[in-house]
Protein backbone atom coordinates (compact mmCIF):
# COMPACT_ATOMS: atom_id res chain seq x y z
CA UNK A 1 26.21 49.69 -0.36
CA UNK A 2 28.24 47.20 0.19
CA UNK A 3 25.19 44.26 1.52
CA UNK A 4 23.09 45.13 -1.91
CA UNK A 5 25.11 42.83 -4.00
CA UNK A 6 25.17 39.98 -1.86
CA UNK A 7 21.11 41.11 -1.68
CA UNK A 8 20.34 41.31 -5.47
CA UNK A 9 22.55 37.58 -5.45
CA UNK A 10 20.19 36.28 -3.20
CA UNK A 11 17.30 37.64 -4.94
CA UNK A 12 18.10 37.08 -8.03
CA UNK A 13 19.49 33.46 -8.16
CA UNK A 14 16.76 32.02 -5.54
CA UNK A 15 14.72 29.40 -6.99
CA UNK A 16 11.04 28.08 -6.66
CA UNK A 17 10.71 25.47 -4.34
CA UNK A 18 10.14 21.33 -6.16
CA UNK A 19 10.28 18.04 -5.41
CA UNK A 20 10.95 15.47 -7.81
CA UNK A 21 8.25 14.32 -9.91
CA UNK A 22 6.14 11.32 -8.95
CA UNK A 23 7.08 12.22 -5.31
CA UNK A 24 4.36 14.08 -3.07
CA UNK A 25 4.38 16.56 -0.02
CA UNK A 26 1.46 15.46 2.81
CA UNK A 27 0.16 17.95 5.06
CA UNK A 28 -1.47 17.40 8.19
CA UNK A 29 -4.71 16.83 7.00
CA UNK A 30 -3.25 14.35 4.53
CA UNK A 31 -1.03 12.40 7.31
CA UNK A 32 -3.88 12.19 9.06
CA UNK A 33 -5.99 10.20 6.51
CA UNK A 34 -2.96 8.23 5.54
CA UNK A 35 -2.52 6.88 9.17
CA UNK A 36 -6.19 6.20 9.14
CA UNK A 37 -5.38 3.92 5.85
CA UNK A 38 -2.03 2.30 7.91
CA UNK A 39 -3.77 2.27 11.12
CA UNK A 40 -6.53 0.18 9.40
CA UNK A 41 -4.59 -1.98 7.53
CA UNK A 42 -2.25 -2.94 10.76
CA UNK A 43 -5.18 -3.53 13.29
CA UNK A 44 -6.17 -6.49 10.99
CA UNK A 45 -2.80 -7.90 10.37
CA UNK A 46 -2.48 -8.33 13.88
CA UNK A 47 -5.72 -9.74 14.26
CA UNK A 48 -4.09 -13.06 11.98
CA UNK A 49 -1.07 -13.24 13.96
CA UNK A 50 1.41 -10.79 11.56
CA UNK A 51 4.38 -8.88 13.70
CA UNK A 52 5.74 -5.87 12.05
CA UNK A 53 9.59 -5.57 10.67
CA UNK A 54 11.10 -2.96 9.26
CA UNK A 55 13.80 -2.95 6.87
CA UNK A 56 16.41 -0.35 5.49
CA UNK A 57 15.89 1.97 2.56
CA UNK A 58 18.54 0.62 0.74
CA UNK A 59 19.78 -2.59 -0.17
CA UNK A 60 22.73 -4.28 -1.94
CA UNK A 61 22.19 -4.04 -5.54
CA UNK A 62 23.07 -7.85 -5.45
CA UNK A 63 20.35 -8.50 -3.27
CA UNK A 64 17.77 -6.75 -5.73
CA UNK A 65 18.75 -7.63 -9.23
CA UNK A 66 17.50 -10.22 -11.24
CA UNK A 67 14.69 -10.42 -8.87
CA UNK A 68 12.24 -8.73 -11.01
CA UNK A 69 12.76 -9.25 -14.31
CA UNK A 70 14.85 -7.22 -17.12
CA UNK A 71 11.53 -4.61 -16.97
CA UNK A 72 11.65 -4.54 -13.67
CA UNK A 73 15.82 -4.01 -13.09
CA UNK A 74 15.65 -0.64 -15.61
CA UNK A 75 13.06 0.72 -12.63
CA UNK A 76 15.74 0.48 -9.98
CA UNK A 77 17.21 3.61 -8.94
CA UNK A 78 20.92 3.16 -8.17
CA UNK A 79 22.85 5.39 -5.41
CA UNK A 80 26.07 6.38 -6.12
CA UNK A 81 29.30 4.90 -3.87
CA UNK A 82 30.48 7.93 -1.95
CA UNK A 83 33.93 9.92 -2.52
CA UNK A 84 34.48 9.90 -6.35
CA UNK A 85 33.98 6.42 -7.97
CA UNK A 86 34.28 7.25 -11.29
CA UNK A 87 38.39 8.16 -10.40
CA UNK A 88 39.41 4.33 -10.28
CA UNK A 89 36.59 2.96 -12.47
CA UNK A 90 37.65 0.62 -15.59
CA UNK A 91 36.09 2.67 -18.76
CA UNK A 92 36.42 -0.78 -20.75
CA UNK A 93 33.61 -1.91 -18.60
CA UNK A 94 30.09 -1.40 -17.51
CA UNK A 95 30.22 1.29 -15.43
CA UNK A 96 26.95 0.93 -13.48
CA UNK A 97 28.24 -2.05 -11.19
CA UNK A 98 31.83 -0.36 -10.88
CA UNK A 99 30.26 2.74 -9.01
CA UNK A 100 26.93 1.73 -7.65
CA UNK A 101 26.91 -1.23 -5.14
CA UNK A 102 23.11 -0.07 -3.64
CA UNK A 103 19.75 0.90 -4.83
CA UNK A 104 16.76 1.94 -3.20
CA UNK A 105 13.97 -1.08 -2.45
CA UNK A 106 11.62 -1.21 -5.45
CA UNK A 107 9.50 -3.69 -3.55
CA UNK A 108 9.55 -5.19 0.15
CA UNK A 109 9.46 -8.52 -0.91
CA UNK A 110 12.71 -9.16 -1.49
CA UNK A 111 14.06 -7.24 0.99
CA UNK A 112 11.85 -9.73 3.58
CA UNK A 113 13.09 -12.77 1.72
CA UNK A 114 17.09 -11.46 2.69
CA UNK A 115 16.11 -10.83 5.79
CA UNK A 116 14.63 -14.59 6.33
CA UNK A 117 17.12 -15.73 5.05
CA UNK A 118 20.07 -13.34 7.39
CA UNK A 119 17.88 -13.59 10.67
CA UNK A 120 16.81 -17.75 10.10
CA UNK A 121 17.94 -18.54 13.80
CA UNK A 122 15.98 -16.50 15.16
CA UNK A 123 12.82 -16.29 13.95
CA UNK A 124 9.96 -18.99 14.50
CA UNK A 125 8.39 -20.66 11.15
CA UNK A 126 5.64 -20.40 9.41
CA UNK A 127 7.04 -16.60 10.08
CA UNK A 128 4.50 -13.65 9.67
CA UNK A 129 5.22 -10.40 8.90
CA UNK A 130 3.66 -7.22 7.95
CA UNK A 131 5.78 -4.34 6.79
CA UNK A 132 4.38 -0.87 6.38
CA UNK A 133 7.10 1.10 4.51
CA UNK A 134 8.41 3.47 0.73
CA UNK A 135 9.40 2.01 -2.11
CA UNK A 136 10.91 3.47 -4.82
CA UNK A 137 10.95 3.05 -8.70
CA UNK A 138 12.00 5.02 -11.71
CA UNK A 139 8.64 4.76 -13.46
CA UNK A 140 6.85 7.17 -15.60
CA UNK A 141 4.59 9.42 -13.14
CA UNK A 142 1.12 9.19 -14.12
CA UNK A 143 -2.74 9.36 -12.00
CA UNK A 144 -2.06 6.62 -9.69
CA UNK A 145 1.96 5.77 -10.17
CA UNK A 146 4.25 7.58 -8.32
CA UNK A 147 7.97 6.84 -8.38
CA UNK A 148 7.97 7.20 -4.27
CA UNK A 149 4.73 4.84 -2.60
CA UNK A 150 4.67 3.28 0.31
CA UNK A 151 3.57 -0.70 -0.17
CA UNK A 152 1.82 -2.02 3.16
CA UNK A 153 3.11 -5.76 3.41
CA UNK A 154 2.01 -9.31 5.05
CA UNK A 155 4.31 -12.54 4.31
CA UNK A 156 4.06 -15.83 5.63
CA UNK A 157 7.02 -17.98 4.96
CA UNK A 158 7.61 -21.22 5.87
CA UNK A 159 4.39 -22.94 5.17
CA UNK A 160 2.71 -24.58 1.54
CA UNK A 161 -0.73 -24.86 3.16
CA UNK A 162 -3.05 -22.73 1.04
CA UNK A 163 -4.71 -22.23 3.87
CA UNK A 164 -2.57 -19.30 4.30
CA UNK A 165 -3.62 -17.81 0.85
CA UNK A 166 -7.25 -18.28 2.19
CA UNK A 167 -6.35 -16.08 5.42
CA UNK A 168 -4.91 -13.67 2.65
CA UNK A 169 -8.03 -12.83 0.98
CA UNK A 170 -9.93 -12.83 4.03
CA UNK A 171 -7.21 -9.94 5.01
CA UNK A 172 -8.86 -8.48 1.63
CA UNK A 173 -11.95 -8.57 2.08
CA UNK A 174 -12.18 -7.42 5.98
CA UNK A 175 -9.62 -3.99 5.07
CA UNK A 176 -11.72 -3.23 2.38
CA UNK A 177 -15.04 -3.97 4.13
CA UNK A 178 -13.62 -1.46 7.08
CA UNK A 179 -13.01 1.36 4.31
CA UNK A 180 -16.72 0.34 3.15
CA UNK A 181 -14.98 0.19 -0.27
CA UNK A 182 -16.52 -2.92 -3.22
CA UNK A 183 -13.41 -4.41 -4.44
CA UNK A 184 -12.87 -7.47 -6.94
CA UNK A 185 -10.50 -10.31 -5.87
CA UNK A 186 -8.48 -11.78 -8.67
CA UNK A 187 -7.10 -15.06 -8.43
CA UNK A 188 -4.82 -17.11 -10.60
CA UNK A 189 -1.83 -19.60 -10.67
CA UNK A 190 1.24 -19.03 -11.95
CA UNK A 191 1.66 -22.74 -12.54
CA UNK A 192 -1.47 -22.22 -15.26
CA UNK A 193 0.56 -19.69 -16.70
CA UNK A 194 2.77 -22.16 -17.31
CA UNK A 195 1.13 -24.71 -18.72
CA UNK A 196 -0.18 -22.56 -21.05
CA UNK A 197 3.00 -21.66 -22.04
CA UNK A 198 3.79 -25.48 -22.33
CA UNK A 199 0.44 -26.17 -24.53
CA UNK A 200 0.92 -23.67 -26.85
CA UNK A 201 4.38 -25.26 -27.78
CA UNK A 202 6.39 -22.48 -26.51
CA UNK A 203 7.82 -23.28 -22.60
CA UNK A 204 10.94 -21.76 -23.11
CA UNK A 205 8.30 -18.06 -23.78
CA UNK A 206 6.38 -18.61 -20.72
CA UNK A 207 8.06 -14.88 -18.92
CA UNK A 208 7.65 -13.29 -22.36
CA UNK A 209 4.26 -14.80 -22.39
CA UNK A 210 3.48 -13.44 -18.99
CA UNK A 211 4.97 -9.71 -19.15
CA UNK A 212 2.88 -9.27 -22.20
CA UNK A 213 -0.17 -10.45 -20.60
CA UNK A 214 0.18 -8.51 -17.72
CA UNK A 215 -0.49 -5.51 -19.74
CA UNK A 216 -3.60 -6.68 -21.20
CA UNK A 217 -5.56 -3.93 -18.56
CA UNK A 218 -3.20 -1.48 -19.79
CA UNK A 219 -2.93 -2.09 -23.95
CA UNK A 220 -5.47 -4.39 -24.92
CA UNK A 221 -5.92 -8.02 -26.14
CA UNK A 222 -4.96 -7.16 -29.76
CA UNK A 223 -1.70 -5.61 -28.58
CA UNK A 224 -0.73 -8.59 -26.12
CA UNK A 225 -1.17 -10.52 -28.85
CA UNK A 226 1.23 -8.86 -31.38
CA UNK A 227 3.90 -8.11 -28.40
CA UNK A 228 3.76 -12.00 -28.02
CA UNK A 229 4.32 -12.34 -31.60
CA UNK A 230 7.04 -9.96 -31.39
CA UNK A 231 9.00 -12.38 -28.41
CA UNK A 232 8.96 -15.61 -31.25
CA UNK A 233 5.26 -17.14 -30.90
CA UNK A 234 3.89 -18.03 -33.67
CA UNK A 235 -0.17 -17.18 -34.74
CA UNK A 236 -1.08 -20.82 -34.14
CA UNK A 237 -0.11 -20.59 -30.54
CA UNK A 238 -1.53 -17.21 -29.83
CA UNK A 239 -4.85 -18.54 -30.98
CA UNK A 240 -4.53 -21.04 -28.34
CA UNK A 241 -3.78 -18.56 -25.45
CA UNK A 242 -6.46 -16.48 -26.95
CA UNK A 243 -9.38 -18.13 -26.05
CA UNK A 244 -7.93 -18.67 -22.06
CA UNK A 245 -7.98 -14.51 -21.39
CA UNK A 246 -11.13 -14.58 -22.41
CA UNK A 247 -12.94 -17.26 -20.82
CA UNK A 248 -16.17 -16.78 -19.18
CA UNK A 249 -18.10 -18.32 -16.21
CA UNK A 250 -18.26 -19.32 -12.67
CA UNK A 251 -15.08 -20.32 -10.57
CA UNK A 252 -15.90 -24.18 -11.23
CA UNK A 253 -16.57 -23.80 -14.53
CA UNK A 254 -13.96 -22.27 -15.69
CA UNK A 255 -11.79 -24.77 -13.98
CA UNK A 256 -13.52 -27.37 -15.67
CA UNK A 257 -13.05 -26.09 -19.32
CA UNK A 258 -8.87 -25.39 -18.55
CA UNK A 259 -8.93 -28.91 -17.35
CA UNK A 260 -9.78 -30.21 -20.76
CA UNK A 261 -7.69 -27.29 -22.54
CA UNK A 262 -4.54 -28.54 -19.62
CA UNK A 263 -4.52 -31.95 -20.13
CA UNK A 264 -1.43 -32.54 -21.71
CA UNK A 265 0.26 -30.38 -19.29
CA UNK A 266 1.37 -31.44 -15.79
CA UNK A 267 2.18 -28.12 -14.39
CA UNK A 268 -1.18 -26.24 -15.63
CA UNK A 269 -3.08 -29.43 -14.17
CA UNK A 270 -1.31 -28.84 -10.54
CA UNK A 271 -2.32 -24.93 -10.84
CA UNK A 272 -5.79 -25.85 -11.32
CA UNK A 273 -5.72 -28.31 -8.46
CA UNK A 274 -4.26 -25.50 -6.46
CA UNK A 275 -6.94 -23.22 -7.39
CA UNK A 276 -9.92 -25.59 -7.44
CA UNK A 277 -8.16 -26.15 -3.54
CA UNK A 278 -8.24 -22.50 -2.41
CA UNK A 279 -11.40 -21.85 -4.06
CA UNK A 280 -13.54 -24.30 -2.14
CA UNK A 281 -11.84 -23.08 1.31
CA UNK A 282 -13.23 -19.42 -0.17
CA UNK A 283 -16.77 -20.22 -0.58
CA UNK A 284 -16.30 -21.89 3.02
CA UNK A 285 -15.21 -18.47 4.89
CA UNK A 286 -18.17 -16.37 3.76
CA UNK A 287 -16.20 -13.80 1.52
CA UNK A 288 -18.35 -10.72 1.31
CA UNK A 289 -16.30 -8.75 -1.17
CA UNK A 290 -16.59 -10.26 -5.26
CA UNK A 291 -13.48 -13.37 -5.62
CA UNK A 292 -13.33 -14.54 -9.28
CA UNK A 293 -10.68 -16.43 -11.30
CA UNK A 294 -9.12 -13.95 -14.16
CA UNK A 295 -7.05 -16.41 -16.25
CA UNK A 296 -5.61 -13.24 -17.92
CA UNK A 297 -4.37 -11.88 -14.82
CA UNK A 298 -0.46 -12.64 -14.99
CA UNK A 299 1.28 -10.39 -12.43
CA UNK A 300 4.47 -9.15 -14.34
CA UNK A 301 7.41 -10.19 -11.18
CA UNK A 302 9.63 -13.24 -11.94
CA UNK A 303 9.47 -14.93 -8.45
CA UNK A 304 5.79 -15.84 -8.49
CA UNK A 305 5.14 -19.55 -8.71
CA UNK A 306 1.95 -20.36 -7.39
CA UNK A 307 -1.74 -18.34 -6.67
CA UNK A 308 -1.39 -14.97 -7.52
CA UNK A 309 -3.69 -11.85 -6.88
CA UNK A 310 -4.89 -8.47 -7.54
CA UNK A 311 -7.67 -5.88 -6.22
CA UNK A 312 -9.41 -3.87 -8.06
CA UNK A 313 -11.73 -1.05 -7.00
CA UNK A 314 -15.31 -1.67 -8.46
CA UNK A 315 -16.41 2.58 -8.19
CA UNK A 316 -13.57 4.15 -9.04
CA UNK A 317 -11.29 4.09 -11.83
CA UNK A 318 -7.66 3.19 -11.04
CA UNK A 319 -4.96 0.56 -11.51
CA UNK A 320 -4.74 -2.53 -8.78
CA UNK A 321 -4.73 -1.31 -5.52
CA UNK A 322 -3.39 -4.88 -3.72
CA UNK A 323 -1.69 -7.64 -5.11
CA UNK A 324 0.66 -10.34 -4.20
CA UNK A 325 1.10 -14.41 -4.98
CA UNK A 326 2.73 -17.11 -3.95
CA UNK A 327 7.07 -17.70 -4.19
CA UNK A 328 8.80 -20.72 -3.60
CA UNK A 329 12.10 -19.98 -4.53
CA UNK A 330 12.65 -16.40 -3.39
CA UNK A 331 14.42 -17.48 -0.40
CA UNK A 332 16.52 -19.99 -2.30
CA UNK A 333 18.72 -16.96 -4.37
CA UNK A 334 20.00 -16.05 -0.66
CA UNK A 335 21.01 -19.66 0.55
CA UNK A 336 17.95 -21.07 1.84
CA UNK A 337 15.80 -23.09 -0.08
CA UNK A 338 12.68 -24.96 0.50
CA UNK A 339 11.20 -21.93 1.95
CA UNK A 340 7.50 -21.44 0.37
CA UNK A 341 6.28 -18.09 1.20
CA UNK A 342 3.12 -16.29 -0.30
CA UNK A 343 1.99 -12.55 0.03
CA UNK A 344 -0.28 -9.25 -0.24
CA UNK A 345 0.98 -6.07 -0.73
CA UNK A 346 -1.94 -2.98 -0.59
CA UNK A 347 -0.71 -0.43 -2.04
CA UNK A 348 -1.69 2.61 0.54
CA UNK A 349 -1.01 5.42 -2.08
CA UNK A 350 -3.75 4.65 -4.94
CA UNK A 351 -5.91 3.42 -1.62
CA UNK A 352 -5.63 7.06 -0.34
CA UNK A 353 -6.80 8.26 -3.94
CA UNK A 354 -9.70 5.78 -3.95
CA UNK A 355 -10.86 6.69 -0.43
CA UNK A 356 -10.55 10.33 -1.52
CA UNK A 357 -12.77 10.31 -4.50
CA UNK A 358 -15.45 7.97 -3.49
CA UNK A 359 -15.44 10.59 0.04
CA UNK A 360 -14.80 7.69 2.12
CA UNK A 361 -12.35 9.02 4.91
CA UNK A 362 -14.07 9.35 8.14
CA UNK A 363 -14.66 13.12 8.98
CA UNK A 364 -13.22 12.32 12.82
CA UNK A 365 -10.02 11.34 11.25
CA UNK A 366 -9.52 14.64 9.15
CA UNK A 367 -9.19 16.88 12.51
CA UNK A 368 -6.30 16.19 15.09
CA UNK A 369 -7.90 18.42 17.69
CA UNK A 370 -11.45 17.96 18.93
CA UNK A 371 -12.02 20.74 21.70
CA UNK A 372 -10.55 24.37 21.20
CA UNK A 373 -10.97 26.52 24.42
CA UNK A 374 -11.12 30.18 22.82
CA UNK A 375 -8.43 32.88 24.68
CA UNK A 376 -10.74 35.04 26.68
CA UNK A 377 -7.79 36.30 29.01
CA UNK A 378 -8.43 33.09 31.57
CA UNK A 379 -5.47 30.49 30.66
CA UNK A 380 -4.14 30.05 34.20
CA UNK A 381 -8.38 28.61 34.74
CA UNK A 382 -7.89 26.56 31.51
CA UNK A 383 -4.50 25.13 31.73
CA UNK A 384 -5.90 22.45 34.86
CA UNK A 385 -9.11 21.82 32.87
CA UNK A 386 -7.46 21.13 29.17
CA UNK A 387 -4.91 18.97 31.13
CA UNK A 388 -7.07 16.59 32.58
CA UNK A 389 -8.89 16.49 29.08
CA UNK A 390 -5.84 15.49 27.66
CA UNK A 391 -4.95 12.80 30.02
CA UNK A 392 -8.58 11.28 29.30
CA UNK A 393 -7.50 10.80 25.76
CA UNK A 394 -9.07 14.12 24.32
CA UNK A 395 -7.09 16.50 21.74
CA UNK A 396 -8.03 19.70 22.36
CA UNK A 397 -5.92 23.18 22.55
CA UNK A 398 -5.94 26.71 23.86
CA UNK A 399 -5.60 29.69 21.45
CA UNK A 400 -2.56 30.68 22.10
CA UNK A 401 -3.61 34.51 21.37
CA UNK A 402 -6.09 36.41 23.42
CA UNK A 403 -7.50 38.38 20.38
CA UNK A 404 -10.97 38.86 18.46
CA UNK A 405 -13.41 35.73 18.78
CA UNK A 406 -13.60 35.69 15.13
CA UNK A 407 -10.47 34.47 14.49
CA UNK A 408 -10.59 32.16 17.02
CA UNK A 409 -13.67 31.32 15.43
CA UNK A 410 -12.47 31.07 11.93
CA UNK A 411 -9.67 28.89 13.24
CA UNK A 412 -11.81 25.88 14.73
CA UNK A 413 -13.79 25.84 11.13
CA UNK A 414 -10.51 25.74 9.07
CA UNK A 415 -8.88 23.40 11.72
CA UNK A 416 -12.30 21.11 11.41
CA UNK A 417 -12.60 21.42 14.77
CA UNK A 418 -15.70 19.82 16.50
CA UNK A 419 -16.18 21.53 19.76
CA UNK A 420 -15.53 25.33 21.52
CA UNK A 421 -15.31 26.33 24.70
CA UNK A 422 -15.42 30.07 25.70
CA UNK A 423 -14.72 31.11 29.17
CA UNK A 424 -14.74 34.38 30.67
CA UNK A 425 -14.09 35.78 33.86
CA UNK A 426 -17.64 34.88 34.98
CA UNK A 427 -17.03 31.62 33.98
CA UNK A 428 -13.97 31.31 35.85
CA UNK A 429 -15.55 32.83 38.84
CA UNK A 430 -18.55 30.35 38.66
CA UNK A 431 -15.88 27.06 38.33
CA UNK A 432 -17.72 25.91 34.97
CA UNK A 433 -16.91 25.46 30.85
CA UNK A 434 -19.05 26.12 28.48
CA UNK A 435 -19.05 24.12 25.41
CA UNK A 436 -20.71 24.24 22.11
CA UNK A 437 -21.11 21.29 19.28
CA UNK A 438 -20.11 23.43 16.40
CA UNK A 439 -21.99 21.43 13.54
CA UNK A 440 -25.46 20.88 15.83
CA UNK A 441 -25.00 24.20 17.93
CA UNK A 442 -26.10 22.28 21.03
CA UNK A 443 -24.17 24.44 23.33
CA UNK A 444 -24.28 23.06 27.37
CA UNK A 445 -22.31 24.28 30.77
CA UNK A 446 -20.64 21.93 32.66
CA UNK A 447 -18.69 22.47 36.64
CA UNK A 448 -14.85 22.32 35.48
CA UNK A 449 -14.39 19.19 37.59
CA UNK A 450 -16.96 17.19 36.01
CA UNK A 451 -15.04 14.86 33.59
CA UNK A 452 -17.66 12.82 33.13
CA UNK A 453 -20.32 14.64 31.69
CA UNK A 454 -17.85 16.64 29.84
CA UNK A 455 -17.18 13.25 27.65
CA UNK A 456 -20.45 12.08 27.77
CA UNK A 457 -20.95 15.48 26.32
CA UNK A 458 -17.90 15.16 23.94
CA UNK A 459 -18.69 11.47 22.56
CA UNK A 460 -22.17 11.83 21.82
């Protein structure tokens, strides 16, 4: 009697497992495709010269506001100080920076530019990094945002040469190309941005004029346009941005027709340059994925000041699935300026969704263990032979069970596992395997010793 309270307490108050929302469990099978998507993405960073960095979860608050725009600040979460702030906090004023001093990442941009910036002396310029790693931002949780993502990162800092940017999109086009996934490049200039800004009489506007333009994807021309009335421009100057998020035609020619709508404006004239520049070193590196100039596209963070990009899948419906731009000034906020840097960030989370619904993950990468040698009573025969397997580079297990074939059987096809080997005792006796391709049925017998048939066997 005296346990069933503490029993019917434990029964009664126990609650269903959660997580937060916008946050996401991954099982084995779905580590295994995300690796495939990191693994990917990191053999052709390295391929351009990029070393990996890591850096922590949290930062100073100081180091991450302002960085992003008001928008982007109310999408920080903000970590409590330890102990009990609130006990010596000063109610007359804002509380927030009283008893939160940290916040978790929302991007890994700025974290890279403080760590330029704190590691300077040692680190050799142009610097490249890529930086595979969560982010985290109080958004609203929809198909394709999550408030926990991981962003897969390559800066190089230290160096104005477009060239880089070039290098950039060729990163683009040869991850994508490996996922056998069409994207669209989109390429602007911030500097256009601001010209346009400049044209339409209203340069002071040109952040209001770019956060509502970066929604036009998401609300609509007609809406844009009455959120940029809303900020103070008036219809006149509207009608003259109007025409430049709609403009049609080639690369060249839509240069050509900004030139003529630029021309009073020094700024949007050095953004064309800049993308007339980059897009002639394009159509010299044999781009095999669709590059076009989007004059609408805006990209909504402050520190951009150059070319600026996004990805977009072309069969499957989703948000951007890479972006990044050019910053000159990043660097600067933390005591070092003169620092041009320009980046890509894919983002690995709506690339896992894209890869899942157009059934583009490699079946090879969905199972972790190729071989399973069935329990037929003869482990101390198969402990030698799955050993030297192993140490040839092939995952394979024993069932750990001796029971009924049928489960072990039922196992391998829920496991996706490629290959079964049954031995018996007359196996053993005879110093063979057998093995059978469990999607072909080829079954063959091989002596135990044998490794090389066995993989010939295994890899064909």
């Amino acid at each position: 009697m005296l346990n069933l309270p503490f029993i019917l307490f434990t029964t009664e108050m126990a609650q269903k497992p959660s997580i937060p929302k916008g946050t996401r469990d991954f099982g084995p099978a779905e580590m295994a495709a995300r690796n495939y998507i990191f693994d990917t993405i990191k053999s052709v960073y390295r391929t351009y010269g990029y070393s990996q960095i890591e850096t922590p979860a949290m930062e100073n608050l100081s180091t991450l506001l302002g960085k992003y725009g008001d928008e982007g600040d109310k999408l920080l979460y903000r970590i409590l100080n330890s102990g009990d702030p609130f006990a010596t906090a000063d109610m007359s004023k804002p509380l927030t920076t009283q008893v939160c001093e940290k916040g978790l990442r929302y991007d890994l941009t700025v974290p890279f530019a403080r760590f330029v910036v704190q590691h300077q002396n040692e680190l050799t310029f142009p610097f490249r990094r890529f930086q595979i790693q969560p982010v985290w931002r109080a958004d609203r949780p929809q198909k394709g945002r999550y408030r926990e993502f991981y962003q897969c990162d390559a800066d190089v800092i230290g160096s104005t040469s477009q060239i880089n940017e070039l290098e950039l999109v060729q990163i683009v086009d040869q991850v994508f190309r490996k996922f056998d996934v069409r994207v669209c490049i989109k390429i602007n200039n911030r500097k256009v941005l601001t010209g346009l800004a400049e044209i339409c009489g209203f340069p002071d506007k040109v952040v209001d004029i770019t956060v509502a333009i970066d929604k036009i994807d998401k609300i609509g021309i007609e809406a844009v346009e009455a959120e940029m009335m809303e900020k103070g421009l008036t219809a006149e100057a509207v009608k003259i941005i109007e025409p430049v998020l709609t403009l049609q035609g080639s690369a060249s020619e839509k240069i050509a027709t900004m030139r003529s709508i630029m021309s009073a404006s020094e700024t949007g004239l050095k953004g064309l340059d800049e993308l007339e520049e980059l897009f002639g070193f394009i159509a010299a590196a044999d781009i095999r994925n669709q590059v076009e100039i989007d004059l609408s596209l805006a990209r909504g963070l402050n520190y951009y000041t150059g070319a600026i990009f996004e990805v977009k899948a072309l069969d499957y419906q989703i948000g951007s699935i890479c972006g990044g731009g050019r910053y000159d000034n990043l660097t600067g906020i933390f005591g070092l300026p003169n620092m041009s840097g320009v980046g890509i960030s894919f983002g690995a989370d709506r690339i896992y969704d894209v890869l899942g619904g157009l059934d583009k993950f490699p079946k090879e990468v969905m199972s972790t263990t190729k071989v399973l040698f069935a329990n037929m009573g003869e482990a101390m025969y198969l402990i030698p032979v799955v050993k030297t397997l192993r140490e040839a580079g092939v995952a394979c297990e024993i069932y750990p069970e001796q029971t009924k074939l049928k489960k072990q059987f039922d196992y391998a096809d829920r496991k996706g596992i490629s290959f079964l080997s049954i031995v018996g005792s007359d196996e053993a006796a005879q110093g063979v395997i057998n093995l059978k391709n469990l999607a072909s049925g080829e079954q063959k017998s091989f002596p135990k010793d044998d490794l090389q048939s066995i993989l010939e066997f295994l890899n064909a």
